[in-house]
PDB file of N, CA and C in Angstrom:
ATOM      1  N   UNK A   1     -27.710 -43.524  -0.501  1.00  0.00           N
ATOM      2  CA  UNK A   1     -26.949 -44.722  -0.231  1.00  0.00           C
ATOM      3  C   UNK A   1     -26.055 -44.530   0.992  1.00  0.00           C
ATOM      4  N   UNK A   2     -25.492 -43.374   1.233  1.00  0.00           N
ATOM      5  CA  UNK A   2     -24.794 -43.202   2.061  1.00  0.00           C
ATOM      6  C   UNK A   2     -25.396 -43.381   3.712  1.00  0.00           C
ATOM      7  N   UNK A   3     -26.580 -42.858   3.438  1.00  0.00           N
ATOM      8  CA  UNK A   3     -27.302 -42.765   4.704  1.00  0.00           C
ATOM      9  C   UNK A   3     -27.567 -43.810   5.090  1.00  0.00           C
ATOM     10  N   UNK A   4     -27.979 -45.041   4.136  1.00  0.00           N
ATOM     11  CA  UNK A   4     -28.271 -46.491   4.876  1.00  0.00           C
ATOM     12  C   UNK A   4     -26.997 -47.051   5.236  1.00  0.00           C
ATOM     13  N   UNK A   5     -25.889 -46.734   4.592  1.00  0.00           N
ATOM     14  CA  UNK A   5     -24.356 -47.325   5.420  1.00  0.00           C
ATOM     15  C   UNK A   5     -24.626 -46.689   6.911  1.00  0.00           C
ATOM     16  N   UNK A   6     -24.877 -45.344   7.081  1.00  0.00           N
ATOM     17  CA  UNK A   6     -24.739 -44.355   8.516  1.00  0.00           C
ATOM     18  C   UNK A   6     -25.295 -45.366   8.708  1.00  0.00           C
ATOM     19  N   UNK A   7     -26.600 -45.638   8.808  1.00  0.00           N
ATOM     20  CA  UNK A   7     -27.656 -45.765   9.544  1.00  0.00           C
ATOM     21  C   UNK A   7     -26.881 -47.431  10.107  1.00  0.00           C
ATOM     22  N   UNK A   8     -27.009 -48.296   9.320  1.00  0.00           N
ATOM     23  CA  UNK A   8     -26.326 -49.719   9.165  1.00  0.00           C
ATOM     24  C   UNK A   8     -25.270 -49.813  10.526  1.00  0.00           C
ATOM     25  N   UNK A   9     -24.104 -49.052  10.457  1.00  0.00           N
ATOM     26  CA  UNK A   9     -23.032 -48.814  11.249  1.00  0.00           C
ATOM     27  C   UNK A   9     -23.194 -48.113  12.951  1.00  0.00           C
ATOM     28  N   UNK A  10     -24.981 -47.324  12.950  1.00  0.00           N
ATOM     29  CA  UNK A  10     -25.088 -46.987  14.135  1.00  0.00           C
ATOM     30  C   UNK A  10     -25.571 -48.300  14.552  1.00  0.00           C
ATOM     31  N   UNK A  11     -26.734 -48.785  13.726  1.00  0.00           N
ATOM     32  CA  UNK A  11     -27.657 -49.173  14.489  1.00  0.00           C
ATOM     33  C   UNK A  11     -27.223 -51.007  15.264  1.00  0.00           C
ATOM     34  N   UNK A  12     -25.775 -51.383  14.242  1.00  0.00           N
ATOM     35  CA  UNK A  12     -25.428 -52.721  14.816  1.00  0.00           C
ATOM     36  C   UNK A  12     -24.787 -52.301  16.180  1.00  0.00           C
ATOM     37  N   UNK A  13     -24.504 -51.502  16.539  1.00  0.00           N
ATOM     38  CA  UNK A  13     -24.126 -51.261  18.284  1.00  0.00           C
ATOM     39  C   UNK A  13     -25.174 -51.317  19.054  1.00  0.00           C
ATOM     40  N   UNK A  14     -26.230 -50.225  18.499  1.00  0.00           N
ATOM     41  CA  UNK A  14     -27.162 -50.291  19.593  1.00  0.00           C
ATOM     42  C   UNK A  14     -27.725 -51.500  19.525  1.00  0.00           C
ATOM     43  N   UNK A  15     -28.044 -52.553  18.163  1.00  0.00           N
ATOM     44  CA  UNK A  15     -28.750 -53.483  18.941  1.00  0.00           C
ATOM     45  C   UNK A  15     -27.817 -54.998  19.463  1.00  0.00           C
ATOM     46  N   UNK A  16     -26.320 -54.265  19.246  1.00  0.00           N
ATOM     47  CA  UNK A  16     -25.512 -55.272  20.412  1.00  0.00           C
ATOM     48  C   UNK A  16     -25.630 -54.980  21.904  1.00  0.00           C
ATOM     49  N   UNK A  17     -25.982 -53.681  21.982  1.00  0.00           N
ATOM     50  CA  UNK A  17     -26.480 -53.271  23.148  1.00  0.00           C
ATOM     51  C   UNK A  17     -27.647 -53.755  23.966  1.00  0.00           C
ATOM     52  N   UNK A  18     -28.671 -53.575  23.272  1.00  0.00           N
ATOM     53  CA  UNK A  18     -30.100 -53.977  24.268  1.00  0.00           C
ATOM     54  C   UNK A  18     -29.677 -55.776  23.898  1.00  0.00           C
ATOM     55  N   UNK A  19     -29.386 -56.058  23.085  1.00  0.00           N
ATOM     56  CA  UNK A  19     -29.351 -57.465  23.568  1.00  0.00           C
ATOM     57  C   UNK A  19     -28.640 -58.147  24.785  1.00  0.00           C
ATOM     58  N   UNK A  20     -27.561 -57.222  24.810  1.00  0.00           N
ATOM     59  CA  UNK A  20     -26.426 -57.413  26.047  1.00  0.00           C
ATOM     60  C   UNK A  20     -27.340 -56.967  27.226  1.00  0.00           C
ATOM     61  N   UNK A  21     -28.018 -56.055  27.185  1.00  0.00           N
ATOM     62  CA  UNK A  21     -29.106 -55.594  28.073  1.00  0.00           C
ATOM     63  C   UNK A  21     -30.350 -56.630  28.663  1.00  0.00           C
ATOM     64  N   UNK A  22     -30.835 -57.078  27.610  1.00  0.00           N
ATOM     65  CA  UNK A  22     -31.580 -58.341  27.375  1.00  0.00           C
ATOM     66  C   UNK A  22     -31.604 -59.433  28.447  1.00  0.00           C
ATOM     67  N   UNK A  23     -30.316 -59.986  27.937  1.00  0.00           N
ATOM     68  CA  UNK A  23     -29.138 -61.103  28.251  1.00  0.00           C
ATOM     69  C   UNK A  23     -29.158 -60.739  30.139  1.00  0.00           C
ATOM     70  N   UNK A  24     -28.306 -59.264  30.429  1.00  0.00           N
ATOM     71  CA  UNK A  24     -28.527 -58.624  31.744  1.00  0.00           C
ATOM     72  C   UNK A  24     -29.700 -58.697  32.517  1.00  0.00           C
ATOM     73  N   UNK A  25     -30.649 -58.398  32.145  1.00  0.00           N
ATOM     74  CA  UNK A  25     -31.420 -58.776  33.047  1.00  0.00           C
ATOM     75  C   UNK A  25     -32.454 -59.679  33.082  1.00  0.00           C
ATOM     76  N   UNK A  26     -32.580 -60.437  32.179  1.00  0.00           N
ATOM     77  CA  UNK A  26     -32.984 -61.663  32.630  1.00  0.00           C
ATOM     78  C   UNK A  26     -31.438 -62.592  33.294  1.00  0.00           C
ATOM     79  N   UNK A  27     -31.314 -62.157  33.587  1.00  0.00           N
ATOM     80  CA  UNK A  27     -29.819 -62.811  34.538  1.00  0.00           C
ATOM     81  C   UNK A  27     -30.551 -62.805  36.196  1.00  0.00           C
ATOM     82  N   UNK A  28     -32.333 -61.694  36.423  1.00  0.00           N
ATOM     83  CA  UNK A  28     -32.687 -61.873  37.584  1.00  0.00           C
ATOM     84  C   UNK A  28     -31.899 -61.188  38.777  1.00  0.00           C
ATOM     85  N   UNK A  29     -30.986 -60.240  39.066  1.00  0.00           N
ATOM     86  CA  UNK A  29     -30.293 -59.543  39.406  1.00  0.00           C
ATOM     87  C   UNK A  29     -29.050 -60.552  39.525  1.00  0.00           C
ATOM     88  N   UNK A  30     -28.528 -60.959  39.072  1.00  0.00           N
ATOM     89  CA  UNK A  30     -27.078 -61.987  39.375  1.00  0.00           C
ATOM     90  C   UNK A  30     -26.184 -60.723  39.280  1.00  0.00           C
ATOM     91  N   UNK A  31     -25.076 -60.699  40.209  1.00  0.00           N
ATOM     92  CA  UNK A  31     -23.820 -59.856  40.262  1.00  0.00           C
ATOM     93  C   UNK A  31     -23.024 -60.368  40.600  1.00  0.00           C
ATOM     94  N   UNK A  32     -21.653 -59.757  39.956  1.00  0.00           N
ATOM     95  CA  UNK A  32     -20.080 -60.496  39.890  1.00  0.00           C
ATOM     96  C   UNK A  32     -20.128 -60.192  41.387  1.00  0.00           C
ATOM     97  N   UNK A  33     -19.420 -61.914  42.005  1.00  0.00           N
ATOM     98  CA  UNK A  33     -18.813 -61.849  43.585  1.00  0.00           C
ATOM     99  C   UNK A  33     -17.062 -62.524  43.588  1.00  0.00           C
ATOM    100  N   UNK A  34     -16.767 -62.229  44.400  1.00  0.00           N
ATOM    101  CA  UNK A  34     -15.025 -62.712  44.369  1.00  0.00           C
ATOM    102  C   UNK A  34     -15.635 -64.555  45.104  1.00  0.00           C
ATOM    103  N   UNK A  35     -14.624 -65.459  44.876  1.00  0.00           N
ATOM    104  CA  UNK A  35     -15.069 -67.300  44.293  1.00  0.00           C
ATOM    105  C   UNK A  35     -13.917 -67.551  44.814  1.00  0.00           C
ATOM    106  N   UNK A  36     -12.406 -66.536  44.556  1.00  0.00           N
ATOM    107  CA  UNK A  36     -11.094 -67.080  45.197  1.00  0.00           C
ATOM    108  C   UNK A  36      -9.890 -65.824  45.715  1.00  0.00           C
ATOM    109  N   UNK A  37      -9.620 -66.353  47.033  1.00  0.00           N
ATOM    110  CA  UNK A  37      -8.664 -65.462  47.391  1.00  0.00           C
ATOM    111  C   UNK A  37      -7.355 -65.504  47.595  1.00  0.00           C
ATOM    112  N   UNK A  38      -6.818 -64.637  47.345  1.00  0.00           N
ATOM    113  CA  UNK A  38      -5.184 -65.035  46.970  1.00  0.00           C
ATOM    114  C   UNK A  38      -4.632 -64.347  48.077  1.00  0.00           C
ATOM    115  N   UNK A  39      -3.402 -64.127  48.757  1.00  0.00           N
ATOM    116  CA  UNK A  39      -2.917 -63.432  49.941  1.00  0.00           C
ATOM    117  C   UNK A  39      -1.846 -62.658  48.825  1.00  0.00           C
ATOM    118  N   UNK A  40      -1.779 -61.089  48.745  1.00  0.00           N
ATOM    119  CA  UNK A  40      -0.765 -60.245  48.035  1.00  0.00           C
ATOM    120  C   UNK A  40       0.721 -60.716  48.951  1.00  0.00           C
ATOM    121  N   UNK A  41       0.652 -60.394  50.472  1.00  0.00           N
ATOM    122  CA  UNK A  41       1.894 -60.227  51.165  1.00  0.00           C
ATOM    123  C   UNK A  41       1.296 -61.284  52.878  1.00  0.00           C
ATOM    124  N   UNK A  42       1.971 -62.173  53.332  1.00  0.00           N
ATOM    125  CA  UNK A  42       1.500 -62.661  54.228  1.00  0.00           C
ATOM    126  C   UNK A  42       2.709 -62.123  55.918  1.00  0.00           C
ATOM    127  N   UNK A  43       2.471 -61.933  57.118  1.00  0.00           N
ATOM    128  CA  UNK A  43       3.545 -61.831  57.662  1.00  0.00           C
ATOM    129  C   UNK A  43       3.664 -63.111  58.540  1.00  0.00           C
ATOM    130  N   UNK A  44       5.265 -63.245  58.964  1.00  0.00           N
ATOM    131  CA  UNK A  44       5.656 -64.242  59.217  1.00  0.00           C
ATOM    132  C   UNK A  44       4.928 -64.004  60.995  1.00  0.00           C
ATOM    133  N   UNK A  45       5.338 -65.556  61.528  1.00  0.00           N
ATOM    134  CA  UNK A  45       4.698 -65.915  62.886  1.00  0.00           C
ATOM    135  C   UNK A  45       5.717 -64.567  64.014  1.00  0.00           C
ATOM    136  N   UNK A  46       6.940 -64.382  63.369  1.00  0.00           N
ATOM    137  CA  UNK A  46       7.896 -63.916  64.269  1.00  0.00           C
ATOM    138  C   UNK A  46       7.385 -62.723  64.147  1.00  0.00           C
ATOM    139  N   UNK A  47       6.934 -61.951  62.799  1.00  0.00           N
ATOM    140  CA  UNK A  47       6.313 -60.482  62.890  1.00  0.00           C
ATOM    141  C   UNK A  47       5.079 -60.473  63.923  1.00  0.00           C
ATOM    142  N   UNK A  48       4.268 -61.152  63.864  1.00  0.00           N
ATOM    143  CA  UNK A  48       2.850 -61.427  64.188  1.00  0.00           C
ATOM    144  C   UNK A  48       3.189 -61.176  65.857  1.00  0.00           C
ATOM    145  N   UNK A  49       4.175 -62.048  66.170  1.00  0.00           N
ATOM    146  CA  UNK A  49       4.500 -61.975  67.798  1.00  0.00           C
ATOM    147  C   UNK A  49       4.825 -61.015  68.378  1.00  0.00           C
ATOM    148  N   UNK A  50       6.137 -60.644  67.447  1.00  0.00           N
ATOM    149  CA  UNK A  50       6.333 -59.058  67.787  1.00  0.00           C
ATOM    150  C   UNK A  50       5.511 -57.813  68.018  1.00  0.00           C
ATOM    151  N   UNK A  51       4.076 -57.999  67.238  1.00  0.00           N
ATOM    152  CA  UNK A  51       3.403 -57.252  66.987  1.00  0.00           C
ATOM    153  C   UNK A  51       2.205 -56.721  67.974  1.00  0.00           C
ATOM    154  N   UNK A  52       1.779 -58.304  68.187  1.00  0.00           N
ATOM    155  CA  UNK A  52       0.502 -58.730  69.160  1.00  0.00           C
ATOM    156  C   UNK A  52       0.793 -59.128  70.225  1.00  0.00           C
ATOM    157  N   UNK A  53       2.530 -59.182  71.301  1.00  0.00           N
ATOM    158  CA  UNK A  53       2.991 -59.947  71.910  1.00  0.00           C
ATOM    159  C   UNK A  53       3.365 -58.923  73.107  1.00  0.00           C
ATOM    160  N   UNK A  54       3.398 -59.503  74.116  1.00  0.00           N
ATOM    161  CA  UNK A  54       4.434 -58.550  75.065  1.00  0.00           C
ATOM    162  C   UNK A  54       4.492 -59.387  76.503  1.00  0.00           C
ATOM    163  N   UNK A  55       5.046 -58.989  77.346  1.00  0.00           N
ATOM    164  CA  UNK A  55       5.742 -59.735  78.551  1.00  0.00           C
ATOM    165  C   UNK A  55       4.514 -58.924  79.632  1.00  0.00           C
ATOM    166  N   UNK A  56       3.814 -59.743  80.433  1.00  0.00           N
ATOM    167  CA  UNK A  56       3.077 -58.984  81.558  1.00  0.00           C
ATOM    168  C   UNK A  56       4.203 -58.675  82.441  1.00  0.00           C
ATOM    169  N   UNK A  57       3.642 -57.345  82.916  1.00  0.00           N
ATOM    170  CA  UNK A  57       4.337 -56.139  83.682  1.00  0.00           C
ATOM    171  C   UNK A  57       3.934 -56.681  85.532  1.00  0.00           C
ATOM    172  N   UNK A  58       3.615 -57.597  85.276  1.00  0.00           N
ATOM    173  CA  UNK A  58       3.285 -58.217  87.171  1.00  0.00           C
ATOM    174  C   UNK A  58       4.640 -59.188  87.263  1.00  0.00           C
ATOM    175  N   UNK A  59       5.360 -59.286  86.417  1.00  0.00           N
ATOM    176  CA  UNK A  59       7.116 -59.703  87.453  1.00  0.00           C
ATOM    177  C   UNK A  59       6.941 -61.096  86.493  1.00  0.00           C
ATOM    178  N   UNK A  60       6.003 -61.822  86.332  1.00  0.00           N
ATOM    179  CA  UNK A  60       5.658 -63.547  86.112  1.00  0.00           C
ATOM    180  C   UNK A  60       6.348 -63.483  84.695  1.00  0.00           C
ATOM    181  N   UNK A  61       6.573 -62.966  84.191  1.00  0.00           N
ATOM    182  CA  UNK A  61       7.444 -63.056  82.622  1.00  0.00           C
ATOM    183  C   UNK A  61       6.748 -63.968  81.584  1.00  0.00           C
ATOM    184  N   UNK A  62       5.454 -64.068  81.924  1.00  0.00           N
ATOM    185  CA  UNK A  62       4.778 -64.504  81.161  1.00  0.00           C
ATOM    186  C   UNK A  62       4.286 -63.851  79.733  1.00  0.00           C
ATOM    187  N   UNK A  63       4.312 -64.098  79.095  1.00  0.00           N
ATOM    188  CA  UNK A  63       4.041 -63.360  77.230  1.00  0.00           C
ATOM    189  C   UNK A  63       2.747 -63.971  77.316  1.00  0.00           C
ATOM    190  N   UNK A  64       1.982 -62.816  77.051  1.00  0.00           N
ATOM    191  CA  UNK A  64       0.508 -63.043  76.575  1.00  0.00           C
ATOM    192  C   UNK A  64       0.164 -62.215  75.292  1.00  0.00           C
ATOM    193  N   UNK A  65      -0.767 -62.207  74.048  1.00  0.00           N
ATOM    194  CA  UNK A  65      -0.564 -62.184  72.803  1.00  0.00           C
ATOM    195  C   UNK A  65      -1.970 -61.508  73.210  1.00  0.00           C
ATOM    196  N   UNK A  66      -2.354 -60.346  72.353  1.00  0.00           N
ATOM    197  CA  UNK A  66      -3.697 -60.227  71.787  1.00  0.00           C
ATOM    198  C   UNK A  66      -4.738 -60.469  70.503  1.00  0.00           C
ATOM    199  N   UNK A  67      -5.243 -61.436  71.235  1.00  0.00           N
ATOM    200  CA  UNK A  67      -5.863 -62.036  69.609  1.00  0.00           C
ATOM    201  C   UNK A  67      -8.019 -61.747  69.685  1.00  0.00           C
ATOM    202  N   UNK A  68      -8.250 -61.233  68.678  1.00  0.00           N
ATOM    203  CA  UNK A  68      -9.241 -61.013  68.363  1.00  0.00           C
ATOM    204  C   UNK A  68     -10.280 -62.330  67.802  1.00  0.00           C
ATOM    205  N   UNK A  69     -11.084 -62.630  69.120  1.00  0.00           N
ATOM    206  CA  UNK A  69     -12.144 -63.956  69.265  1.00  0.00           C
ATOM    207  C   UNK A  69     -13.479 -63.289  69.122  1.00  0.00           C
ATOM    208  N   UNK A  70     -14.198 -63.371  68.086  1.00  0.00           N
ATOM    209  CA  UNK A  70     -15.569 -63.142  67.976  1.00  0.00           C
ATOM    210  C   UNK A  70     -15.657 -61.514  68.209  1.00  0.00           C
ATOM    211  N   UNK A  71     -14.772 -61.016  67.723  1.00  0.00           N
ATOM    212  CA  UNK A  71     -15.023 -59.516  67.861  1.00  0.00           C
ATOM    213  C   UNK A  71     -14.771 -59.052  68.591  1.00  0.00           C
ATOM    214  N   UNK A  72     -14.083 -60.047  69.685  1.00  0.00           N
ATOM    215  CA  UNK A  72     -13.777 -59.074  71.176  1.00  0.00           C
ATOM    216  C   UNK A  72     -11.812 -59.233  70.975  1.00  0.00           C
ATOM    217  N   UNK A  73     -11.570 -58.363  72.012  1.00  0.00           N
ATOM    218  CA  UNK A  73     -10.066 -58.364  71.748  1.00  0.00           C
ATOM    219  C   UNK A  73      -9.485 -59.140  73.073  1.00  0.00           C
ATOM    220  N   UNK A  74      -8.839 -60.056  73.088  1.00  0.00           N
ATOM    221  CA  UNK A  74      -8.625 -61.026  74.426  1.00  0.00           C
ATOM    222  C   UNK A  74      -7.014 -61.387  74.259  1.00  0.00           C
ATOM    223  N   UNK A  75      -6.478 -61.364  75.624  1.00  0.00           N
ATOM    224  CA  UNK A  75      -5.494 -61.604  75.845  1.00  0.00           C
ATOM    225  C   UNK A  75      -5.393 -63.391  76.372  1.00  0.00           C
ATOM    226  N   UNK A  76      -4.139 -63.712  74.952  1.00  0.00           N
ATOM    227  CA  UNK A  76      -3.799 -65.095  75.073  1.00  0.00           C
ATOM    228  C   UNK A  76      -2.640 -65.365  75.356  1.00  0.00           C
ATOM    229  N   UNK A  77      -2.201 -66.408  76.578  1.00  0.00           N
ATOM    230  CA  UNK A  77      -0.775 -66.432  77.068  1.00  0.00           C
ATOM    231  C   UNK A  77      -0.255 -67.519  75.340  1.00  0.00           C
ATOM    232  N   UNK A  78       0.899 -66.418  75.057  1.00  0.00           N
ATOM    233  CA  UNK A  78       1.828 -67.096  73.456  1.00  0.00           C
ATOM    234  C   UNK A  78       1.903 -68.735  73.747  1.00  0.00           C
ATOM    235  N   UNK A  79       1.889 -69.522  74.774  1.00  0.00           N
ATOM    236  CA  UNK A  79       2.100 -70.941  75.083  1.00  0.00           C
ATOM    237  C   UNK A  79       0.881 -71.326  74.440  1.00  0.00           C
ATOM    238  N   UNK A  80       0.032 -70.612  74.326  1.00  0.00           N
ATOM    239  CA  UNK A  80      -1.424 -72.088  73.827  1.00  0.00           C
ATOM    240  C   UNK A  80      -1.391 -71.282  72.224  1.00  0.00           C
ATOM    241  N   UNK A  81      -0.983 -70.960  71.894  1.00  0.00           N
ATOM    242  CA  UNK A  81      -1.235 -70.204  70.144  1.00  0.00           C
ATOM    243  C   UNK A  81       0.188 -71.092  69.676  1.00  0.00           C
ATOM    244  N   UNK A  82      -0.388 -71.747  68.618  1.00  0.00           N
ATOM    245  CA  UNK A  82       0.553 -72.371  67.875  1.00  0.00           C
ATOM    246  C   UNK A  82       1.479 -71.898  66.612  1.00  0.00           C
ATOM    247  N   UNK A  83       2.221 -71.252  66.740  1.00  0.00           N
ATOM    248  CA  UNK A  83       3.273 -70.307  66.190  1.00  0.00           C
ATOM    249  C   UNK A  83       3.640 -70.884  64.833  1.00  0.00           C
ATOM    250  N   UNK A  84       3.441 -72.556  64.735  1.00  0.00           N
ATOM    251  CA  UNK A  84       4.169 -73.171  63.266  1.00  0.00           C
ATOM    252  C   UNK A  84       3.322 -73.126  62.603  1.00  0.00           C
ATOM    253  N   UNK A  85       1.922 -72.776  62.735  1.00  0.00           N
ATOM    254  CA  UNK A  85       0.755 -73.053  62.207  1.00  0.00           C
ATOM    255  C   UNK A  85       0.505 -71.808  61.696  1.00  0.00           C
ATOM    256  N   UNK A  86       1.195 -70.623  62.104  1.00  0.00           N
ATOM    257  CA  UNK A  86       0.675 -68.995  61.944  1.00  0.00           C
ATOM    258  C   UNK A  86       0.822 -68.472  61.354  1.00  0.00           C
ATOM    259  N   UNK A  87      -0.011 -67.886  60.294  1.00  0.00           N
ATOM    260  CA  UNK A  87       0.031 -66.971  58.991  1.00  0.00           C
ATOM    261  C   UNK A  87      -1.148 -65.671  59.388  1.00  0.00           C
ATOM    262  N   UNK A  88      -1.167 -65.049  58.909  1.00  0.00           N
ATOM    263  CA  UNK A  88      -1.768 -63.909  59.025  1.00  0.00           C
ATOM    264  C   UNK A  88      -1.779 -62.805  57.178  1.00  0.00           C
ATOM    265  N   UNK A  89      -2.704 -62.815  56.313  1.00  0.00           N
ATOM    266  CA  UNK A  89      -2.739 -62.525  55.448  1.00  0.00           C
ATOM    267  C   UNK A  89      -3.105 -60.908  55.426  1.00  0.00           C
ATOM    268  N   UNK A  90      -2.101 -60.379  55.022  1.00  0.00           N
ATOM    269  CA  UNK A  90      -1.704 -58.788  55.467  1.00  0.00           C
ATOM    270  C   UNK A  90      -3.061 -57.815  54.382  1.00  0.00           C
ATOM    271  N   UNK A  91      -2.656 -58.599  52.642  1.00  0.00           N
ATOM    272  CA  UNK A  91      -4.004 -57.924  51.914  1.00  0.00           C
ATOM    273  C   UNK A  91      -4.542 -58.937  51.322  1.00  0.00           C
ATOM    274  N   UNK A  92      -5.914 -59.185  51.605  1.00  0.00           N
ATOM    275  CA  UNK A  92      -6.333 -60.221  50.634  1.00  0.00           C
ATOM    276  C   UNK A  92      -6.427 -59.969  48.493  1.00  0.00           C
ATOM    277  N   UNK A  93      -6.522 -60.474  48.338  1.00  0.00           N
ATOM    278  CA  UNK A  93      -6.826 -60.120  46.743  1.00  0.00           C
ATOM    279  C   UNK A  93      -7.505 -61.248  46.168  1.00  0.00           C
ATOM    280  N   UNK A  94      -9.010 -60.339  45.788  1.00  0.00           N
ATOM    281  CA  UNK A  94      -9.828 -61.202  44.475  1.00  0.00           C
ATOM    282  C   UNK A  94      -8.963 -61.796  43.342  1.00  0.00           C
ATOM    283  N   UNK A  95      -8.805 -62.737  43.092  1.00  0.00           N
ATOM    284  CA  UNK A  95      -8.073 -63.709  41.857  1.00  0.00           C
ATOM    285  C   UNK A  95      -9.464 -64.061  40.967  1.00  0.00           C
ATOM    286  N   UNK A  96     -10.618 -64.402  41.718  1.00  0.00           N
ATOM    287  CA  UNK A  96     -11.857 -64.942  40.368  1.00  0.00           C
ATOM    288  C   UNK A  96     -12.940 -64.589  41.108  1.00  0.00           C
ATOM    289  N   UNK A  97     -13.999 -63.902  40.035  1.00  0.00           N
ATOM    290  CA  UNK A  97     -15.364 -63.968  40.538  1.00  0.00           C
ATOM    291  C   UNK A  97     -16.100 -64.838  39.211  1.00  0.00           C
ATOM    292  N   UNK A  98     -17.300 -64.872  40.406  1.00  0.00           N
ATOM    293  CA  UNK A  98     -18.310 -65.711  39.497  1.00  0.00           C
ATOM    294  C   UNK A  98     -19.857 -64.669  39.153  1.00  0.00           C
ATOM    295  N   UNK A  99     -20.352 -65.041  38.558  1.00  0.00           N
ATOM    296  CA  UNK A  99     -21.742 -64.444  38.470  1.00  0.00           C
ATOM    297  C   UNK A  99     -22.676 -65.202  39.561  1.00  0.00           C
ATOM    298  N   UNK A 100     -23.611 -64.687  40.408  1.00  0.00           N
ATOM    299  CA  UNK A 100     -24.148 -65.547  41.237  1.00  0.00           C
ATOM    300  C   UNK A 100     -25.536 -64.396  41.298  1.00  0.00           C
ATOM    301  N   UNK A 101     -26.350 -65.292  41.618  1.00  0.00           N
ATOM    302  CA  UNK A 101     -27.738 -64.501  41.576  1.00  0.00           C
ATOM    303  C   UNK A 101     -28.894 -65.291  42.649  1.00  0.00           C
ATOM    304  N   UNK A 102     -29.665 -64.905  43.543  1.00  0.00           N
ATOM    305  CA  UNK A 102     -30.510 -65.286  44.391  1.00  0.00           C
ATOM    306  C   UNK A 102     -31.781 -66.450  43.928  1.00  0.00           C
ATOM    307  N   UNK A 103     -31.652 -67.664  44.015  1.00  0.00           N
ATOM    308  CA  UNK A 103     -32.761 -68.328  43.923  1.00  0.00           C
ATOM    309  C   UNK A 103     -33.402 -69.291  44.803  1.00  0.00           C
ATOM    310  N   UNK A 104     -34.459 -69.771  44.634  1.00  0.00           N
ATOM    311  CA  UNK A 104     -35.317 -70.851  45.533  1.00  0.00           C
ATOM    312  C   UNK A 104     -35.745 -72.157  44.857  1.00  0.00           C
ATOM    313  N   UNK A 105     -35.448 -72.717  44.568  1.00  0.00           N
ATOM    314  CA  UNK A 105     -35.842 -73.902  44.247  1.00  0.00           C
ATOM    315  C   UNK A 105     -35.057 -75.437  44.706  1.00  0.00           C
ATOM    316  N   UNK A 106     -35.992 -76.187  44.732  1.00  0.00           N
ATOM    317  CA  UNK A 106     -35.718 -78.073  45.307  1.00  0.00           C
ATOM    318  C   UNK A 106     -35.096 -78.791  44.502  1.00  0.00           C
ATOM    319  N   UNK A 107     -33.258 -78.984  44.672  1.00  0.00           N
ATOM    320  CA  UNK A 107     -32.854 -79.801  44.241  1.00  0.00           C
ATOM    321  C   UNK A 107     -32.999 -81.266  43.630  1.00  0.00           C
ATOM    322  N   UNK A 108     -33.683 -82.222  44.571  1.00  0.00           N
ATOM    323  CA  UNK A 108     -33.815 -82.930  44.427  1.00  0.00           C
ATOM    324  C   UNK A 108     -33.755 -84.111  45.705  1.00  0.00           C
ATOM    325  N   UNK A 109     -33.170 -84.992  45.209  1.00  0.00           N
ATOM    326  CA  UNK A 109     -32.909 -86.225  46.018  1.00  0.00           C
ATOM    327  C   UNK A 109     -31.305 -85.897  45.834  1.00  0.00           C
ATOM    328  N   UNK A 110     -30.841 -85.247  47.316  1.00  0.00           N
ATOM    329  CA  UNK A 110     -28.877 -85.354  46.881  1.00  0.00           C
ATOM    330  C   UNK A 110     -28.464 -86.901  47.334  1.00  0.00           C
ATOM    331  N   UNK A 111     -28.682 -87.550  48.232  1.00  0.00           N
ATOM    332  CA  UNK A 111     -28.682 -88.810  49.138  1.00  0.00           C
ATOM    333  C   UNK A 111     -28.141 -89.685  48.024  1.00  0.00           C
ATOM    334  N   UNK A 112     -28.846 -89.936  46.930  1.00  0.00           N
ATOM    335  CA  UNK A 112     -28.529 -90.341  45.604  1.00  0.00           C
ATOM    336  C   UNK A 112     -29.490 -92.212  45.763  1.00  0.00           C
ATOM    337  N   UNK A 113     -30.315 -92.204  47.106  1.00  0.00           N
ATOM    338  CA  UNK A 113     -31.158 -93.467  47.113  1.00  0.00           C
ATOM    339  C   UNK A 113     -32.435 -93.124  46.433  1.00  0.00           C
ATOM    340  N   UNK A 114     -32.880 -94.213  46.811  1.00  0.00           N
ATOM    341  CA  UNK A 114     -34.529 -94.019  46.046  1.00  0.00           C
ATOM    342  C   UNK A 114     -35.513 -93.616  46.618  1.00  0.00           C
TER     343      UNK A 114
END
């Protein structure tokens, strides 16, 4: 008697297991992706300037900013960058993922005519 309790008590894990297994992969490879991002610490426009900012050294006292366009690193005079508008998100942080998995198939009619 004892042995069918053992047995009873292993065997409801393992088959919570392969079912969870089951369940897994007919999921078709779907894997958790981040859906929303939250900013931990953001810095202000005045850090940002300080940072990326400086006065050209040719006399004209012009402030030009370095800002990174398509991967390249380019110098922007601070007059055309809009400073009230400027955030800069220091660490991003995952808040939600979703399950998402690769497929092909035809929606439909989205247009919603006939």
């Amino acid at each position: 008697m004892q042995n069918k309790k053992e047995f009873v008590i292993l065997a409801v894990p393992v088959f919570a297991l392969l079912v969870w297994a089951a369940f897994d992969l007919a999921g078709g490879g779907a894997s958790w992706q981040c859906s929303e991002v939250a900013c931990g610490s953001v810095i202000t426009a005045e850090e940002w300037v300080n940072s990326n900012c400086y006065v050209l050294p040719d006399g004209s006292g012009q402030v030009v900013c370095t800002v990174n366009i398509n991967n390249t690193n380019q110098l922007v005079p601070l007059s055309m960058i809009d400073t009230s508008t400027l955030n800069q998100c220091l660490d991003p942080v995952c808040v939600r993922e979703v399950r998402v998995r690769k497929v092909n198939y035809t929606i439909g009619n989205l247009t919603g005519g006939a």
